[in-house]
C-alpha atoms as a PDB file:
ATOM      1  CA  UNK A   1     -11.938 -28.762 -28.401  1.00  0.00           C
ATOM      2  CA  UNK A   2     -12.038 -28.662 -32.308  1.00  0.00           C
ATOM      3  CA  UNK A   3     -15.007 -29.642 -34.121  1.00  0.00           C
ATOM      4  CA  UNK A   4     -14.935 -33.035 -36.242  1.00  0.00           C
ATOM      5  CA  UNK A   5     -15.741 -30.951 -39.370  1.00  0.00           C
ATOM      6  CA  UNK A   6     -13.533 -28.548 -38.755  1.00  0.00           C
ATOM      7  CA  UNK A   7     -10.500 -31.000 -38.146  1.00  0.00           C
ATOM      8  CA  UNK A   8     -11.031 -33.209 -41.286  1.00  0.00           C
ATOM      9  CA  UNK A   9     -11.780 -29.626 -43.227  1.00  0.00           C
ATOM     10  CA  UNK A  10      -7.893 -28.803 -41.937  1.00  0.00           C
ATOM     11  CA  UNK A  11      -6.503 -32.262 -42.939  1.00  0.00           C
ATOM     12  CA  UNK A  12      -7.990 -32.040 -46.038  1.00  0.00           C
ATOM     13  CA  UNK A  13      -6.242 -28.701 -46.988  1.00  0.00           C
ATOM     14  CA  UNK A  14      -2.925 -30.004 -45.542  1.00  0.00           C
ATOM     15  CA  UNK A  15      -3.036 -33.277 -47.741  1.00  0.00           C
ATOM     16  CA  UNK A  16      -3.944 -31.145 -51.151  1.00  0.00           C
ATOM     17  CA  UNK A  17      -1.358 -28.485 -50.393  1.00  0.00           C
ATOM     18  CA  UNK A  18       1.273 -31.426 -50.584  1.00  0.00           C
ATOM     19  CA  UNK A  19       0.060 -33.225 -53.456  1.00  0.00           C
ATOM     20  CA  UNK A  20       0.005 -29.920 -55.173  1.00  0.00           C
ATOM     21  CA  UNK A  21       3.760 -29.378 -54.343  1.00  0.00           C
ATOM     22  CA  UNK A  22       4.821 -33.240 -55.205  1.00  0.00           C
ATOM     23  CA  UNK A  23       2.994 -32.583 -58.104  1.00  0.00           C
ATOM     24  CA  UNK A  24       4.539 -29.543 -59.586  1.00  0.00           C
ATOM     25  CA  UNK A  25       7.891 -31.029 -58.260  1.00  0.00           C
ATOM     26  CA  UNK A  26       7.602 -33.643 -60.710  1.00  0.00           C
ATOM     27  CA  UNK A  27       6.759 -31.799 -63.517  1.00  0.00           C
ATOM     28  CA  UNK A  28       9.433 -28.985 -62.570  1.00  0.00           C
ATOM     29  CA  UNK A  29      12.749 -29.401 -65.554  1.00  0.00           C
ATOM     30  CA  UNK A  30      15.333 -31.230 -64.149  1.00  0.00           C
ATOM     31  CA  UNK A  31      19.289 -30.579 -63.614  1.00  0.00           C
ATOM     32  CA  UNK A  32      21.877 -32.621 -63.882  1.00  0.00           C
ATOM     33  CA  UNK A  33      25.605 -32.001 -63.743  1.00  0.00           C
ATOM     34  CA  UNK A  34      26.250 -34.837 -66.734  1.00  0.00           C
ATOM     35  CA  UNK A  35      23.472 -33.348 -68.799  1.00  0.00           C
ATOM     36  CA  UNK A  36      24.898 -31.967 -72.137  1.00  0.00           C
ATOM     37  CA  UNK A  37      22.284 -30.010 -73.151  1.00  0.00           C
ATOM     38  CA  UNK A  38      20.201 -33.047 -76.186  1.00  0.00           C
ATOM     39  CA  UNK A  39      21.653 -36.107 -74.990  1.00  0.00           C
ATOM     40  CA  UNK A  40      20.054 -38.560 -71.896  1.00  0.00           C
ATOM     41  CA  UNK A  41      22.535 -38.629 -69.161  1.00  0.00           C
ATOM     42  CA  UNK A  42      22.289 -42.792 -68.580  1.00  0.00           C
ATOM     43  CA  UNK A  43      22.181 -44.055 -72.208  1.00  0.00           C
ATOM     44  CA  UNK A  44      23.322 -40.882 -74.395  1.00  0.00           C
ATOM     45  CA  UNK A  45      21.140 -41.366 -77.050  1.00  0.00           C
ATOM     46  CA  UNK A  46      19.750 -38.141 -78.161  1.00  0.00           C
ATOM     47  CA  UNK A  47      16.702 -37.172 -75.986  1.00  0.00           C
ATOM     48  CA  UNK A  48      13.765 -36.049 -78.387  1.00  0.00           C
ATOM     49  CA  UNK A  49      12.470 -32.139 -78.630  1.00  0.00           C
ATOM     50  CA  UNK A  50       9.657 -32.843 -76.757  1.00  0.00           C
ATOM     51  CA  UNK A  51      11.123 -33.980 -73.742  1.00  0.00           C
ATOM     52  CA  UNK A  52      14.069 -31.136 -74.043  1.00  0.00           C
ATOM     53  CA  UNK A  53      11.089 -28.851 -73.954  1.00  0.00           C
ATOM     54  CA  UNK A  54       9.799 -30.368 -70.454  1.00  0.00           C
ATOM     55  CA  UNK A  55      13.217 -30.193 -69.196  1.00  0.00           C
ATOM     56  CA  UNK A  56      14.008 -33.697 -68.794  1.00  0.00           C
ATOM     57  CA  UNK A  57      17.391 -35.104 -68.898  1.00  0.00           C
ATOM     58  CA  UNK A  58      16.755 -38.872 -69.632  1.00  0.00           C
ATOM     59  CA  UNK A  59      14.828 -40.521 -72.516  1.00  0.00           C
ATOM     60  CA  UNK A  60      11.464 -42.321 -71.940  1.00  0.00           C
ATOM     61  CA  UNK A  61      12.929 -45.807 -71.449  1.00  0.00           C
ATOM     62  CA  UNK A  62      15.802 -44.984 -69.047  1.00  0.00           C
ATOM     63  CA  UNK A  63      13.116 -42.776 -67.372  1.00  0.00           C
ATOM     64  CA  UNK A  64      10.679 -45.483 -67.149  1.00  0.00           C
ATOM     65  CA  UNK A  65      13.971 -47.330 -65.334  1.00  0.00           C
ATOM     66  CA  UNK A  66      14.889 -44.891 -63.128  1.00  0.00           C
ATOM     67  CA  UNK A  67      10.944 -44.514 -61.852  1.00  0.00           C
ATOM     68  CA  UNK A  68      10.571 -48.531 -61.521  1.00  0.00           C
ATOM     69  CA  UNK A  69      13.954 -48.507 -59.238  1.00  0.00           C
ATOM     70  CA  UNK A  70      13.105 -45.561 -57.311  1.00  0.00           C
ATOM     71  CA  UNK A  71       9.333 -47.062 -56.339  1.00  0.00           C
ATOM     72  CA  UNK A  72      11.378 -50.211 -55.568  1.00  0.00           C
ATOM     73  CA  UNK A  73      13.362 -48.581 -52.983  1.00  0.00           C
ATOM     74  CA  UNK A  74      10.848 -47.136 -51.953  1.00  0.00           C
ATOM     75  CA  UNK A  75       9.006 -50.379 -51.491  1.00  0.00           C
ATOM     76  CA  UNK A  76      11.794 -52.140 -49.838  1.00  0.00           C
ATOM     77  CA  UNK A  77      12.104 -49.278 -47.535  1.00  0.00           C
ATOM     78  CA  UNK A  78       8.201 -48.975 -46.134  1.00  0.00           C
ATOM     79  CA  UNK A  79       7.637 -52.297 -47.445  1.00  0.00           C
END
């Protein structure tokens, strides 16, 4: 039988090897088919340099949107 230590040392590493991943998923660029290449694929406003740097395909606010509806299914779904 494992030790205590030993199992929490093991659960430990398996919970920081996944919020590593879901980390660098997040900040990984994003694709999107109805991405032109400078304009946000809800709104079309042009998306600023910054951003395009990062990879992103939507500008702050309708990225602030689409993160408050996802964490809403989300909620409704666990919740």
């Amino acid at each position: 039988m494992a030790d205590p230590a030993d199992i929490a040392e093991e659960t430990i590493a398996v919970c920081l090897k996944d919020a590593e991943a879901r980390a660098r998923g997040k900040s990984a660029p994003e694709h999107d088919a109805r991405f032109d290449g400078g304009h946000c694929v809800d709104c079309e406003i042009e998306i600023p340099r910054e951003r395009l740097r990062l990879g992103r395909v939507r500008c702050v606010d309708c990225q602030s949107l689409a993160e408050r509806q996802r964490a809403l299914r989300l909620h409704n779904i666990y919740g």
